[in-house]
Structure formats: structure tokens, C-alpha cells
C-alpha atoms as a PDB file:
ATOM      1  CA  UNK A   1      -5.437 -12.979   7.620  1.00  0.00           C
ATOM      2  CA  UNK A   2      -5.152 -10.690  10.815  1.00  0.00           C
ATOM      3  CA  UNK A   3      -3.476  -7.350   9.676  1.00  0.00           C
ATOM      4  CA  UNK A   4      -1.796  -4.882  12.445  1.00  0.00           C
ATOM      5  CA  UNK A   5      -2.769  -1.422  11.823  1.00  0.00           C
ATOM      6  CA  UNK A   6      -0.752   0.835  13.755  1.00  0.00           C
ATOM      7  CA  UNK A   7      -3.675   3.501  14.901  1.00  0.00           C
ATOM      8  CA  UNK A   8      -6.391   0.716  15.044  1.00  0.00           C
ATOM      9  CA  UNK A   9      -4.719  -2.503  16.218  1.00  0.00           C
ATOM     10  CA  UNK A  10      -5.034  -5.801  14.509  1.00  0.00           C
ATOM     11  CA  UNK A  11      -7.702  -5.887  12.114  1.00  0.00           C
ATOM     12  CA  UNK A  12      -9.093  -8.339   9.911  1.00  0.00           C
ATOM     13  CA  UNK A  13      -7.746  -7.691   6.352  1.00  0.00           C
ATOM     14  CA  UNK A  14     -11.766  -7.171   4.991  1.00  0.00           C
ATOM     15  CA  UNK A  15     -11.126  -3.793   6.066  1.00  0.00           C
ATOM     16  CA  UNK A  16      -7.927  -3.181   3.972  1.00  0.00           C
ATOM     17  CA  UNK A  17      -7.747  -2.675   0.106  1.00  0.00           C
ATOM     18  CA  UNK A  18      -3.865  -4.007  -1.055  1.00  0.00           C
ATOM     19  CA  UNK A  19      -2.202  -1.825  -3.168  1.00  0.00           C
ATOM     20  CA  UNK A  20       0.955  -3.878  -4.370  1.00  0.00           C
ATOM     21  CA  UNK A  21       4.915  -3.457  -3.610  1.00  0.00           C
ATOM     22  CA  UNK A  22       6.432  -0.992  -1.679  1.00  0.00           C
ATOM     23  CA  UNK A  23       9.710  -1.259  -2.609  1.00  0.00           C
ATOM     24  CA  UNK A  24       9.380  -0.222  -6.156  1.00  0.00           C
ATOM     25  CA  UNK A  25      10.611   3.700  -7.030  1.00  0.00           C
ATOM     26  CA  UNK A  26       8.635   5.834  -9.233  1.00  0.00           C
ATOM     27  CA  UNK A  27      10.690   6.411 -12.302  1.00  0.00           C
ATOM     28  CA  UNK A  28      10.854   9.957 -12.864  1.00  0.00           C
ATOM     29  CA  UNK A  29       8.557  10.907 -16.339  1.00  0.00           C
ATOM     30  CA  UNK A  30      11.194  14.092 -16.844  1.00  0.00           C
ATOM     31  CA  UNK A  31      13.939  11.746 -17.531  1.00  0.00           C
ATOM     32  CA  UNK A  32      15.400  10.276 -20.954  1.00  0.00           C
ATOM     33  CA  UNK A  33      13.649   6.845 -21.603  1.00  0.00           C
ATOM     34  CA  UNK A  34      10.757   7.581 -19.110  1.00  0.00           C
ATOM     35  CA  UNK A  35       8.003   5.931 -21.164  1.00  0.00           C
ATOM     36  CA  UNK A  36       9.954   2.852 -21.600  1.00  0.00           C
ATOM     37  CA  UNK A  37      10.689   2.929 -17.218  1.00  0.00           C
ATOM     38  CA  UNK A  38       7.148   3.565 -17.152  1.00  0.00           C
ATOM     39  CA  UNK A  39       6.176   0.824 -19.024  1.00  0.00           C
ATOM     40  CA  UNK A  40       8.298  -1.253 -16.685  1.00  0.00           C
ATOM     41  CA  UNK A  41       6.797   0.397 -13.531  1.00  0.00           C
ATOM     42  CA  UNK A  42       3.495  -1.047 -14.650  1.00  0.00           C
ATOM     43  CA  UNK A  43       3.507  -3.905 -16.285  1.00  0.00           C
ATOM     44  CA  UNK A  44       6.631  -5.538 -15.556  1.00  0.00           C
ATOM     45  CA  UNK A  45       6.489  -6.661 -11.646  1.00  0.00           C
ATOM     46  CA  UNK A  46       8.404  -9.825  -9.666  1.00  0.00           C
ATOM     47  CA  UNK A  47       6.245 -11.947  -7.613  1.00  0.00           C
ATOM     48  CA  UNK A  48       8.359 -12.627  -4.824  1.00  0.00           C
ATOM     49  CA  UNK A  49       7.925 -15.820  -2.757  1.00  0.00           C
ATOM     50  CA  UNK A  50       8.882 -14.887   0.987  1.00  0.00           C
ATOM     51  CA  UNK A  51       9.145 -11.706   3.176  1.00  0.00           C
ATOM     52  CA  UNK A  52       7.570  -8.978   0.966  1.00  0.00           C
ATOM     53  CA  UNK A  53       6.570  -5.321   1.763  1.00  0.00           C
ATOM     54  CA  UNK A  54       3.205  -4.132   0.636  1.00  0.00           C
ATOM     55  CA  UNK A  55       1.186  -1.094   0.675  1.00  0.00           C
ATOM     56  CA  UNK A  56      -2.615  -1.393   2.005  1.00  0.00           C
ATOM     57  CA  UNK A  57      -5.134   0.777   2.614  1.00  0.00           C
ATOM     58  CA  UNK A  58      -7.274   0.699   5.661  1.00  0.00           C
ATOM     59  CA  UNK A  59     -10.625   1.432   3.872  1.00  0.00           C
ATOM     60  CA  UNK A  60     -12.577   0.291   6.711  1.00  0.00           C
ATOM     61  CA  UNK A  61     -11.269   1.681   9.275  1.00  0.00           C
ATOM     62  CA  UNK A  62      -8.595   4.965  10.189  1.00  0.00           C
ATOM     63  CA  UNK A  63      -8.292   5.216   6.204  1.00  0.00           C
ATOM     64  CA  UNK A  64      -4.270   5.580   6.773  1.00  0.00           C
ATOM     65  CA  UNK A  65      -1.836   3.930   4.110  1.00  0.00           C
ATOM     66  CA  UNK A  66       0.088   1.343   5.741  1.00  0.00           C
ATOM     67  CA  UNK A  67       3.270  -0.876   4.656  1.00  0.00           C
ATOM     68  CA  UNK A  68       2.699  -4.669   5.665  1.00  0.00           C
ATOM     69  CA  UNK A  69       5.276  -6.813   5.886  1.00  0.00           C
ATOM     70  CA  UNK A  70       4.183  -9.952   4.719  1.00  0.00           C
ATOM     71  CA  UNK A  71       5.130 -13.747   3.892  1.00  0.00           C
ATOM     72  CA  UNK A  72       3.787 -14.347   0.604  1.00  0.00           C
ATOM     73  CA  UNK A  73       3.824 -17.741   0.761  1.00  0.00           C
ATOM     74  CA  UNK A  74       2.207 -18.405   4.021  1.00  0.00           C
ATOM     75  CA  UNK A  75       0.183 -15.156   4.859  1.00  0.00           C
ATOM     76  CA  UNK A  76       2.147 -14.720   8.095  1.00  0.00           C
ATOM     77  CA  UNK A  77       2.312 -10.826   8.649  1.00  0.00           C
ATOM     78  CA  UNK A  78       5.442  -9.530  10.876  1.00  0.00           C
ATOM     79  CA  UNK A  79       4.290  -5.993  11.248  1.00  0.00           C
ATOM     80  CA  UNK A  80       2.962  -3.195   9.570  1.00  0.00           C
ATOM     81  CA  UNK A  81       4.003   0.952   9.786  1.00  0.00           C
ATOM     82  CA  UNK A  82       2.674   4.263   8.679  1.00  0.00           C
ATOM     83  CA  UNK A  83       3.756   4.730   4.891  1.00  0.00           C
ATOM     84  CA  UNK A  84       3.558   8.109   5.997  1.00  0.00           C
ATOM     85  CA  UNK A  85       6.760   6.956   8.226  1.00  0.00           C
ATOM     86  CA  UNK A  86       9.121   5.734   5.251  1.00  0.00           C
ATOM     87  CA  UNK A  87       8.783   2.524   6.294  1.00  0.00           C
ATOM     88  CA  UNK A  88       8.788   1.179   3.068  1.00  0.00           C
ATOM     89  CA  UNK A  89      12.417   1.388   2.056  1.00  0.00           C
ATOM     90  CA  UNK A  90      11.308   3.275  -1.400  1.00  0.00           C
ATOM     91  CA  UNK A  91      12.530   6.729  -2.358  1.00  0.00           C
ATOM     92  CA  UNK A  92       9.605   8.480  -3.784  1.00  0.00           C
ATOM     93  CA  UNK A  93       6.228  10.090  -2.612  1.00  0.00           C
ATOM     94  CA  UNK A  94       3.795   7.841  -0.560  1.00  0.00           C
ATOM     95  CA  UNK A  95       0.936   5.988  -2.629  1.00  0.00           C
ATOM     96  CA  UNK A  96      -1.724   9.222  -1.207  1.00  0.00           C
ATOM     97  CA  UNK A  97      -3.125  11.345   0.475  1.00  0.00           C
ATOM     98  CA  UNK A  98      -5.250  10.285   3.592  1.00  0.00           C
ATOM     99  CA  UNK A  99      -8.724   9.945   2.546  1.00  0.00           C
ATOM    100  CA  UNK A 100      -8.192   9.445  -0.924  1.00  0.00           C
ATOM    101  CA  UNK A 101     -10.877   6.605  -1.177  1.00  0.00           C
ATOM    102  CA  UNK A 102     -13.732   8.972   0.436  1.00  0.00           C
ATOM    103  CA  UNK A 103     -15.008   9.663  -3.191  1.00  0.00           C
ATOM    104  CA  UNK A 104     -16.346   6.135  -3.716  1.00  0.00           C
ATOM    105  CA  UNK A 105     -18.064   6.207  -0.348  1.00  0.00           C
ATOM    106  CA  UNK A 106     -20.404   9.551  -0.929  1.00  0.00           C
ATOM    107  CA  UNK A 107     -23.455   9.974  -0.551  1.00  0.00           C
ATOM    108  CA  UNK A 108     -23.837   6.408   1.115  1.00  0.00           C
ATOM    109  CA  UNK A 109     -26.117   6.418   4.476  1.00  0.00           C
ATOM    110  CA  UNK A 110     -24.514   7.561   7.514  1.00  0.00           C
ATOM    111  CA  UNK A 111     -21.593   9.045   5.407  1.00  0.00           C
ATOM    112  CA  UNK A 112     -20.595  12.274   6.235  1.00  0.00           C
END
């Protein structure tokens, strides 16, 4: 599967690390029955058949989050934006910061 990253160009997806959904809202924990939205958050997820939106991560390359739009059926991928951009559809922060995978990475040669 050939995955579009919009600073690198179409990548193999190797290089990306798939996050899950990017549709779903972050419930928020100050509300009344957060533990049980929570819960749902989590555990409870659909596994759509079709046109899905997903976050990746580009590990192996500009480390950028990234929302793919993908057929989950047939691996076709229509396009992918910044998650930076709101591209997702989803109220809510993005998934993180840039760089936020660095930490497994240190201290390996040439890292730096």
C-alpha cells in the first residue's frame, strides 16, 4: 500500500505507524459520566467496511501526523492531509505533537 504524504510525496506505508480513526471525539474527562465515555472511547470502536479516515504517523520519514483516507476493504487510499489541518472532521486536539516518536529512536547510530 502506497501512502501520499503531503510534505514527502507517496511513500510506501513501511514508513508510517497507523494510529486508528479520526473521526472519533475525545470525550471530555470533566464531564458527568466521563469514565463510562471513556470506557467507550477505548474499547468500544466500529470497524467500518468502506471509505474510512485514519490517523498515521510518518515515522520514517517528515515525522508529521497525517489523516488517510482509506478504503478498508480494498486498501485503495484517496488522499491524505496534515492532521495539523483539521482534516479529519473531529472536534478535539490532534493525536500529537510533531516528533513525539523521537524517544524510541535515541541513542540509535546516526540519530541526532
Amino acid at each position: 500500500m502506497r501512502i501520499p504524504c503531503p510534505l514527502c510525496g507517496e511513500r510506501d506505508h513501511g514508513e508510517f505507524v497507523y494510529r486508528g480513526d479520526a473521526t472519533l471525539t475525545r470525550p471530555d474527562p470533566a464531564a458527568p459520566g466521563s469514565a463510562a465515555a471513556f470506557h467507550a472511547f477505548v474499547h468500544l470502536r466500529d470497524n467500518p467496511a468502506g471509505w474510512h479516515k485514519e490517523h498515521w504517523y510518518h515515522e520514517g520519514g517528515c515525522r508529521a501526523w497525517i489523516v488517510v483516507e482509506r478504503n478498508t476493504v480494498t486498501h485503495e487510499v484517496r488522499g491524505a492531509t496534515l492532521a495539523s489541518a483539521g482534516a479529519a472532521g473531529a472536534k478535539g486536539p490532534a493525536p500529537a505533537a510533531k516528533g513525539a516518536g523521537r524517544a524510541r529512536n535515541a541513542g540509535k547510530a546516526g540519530d541526532g
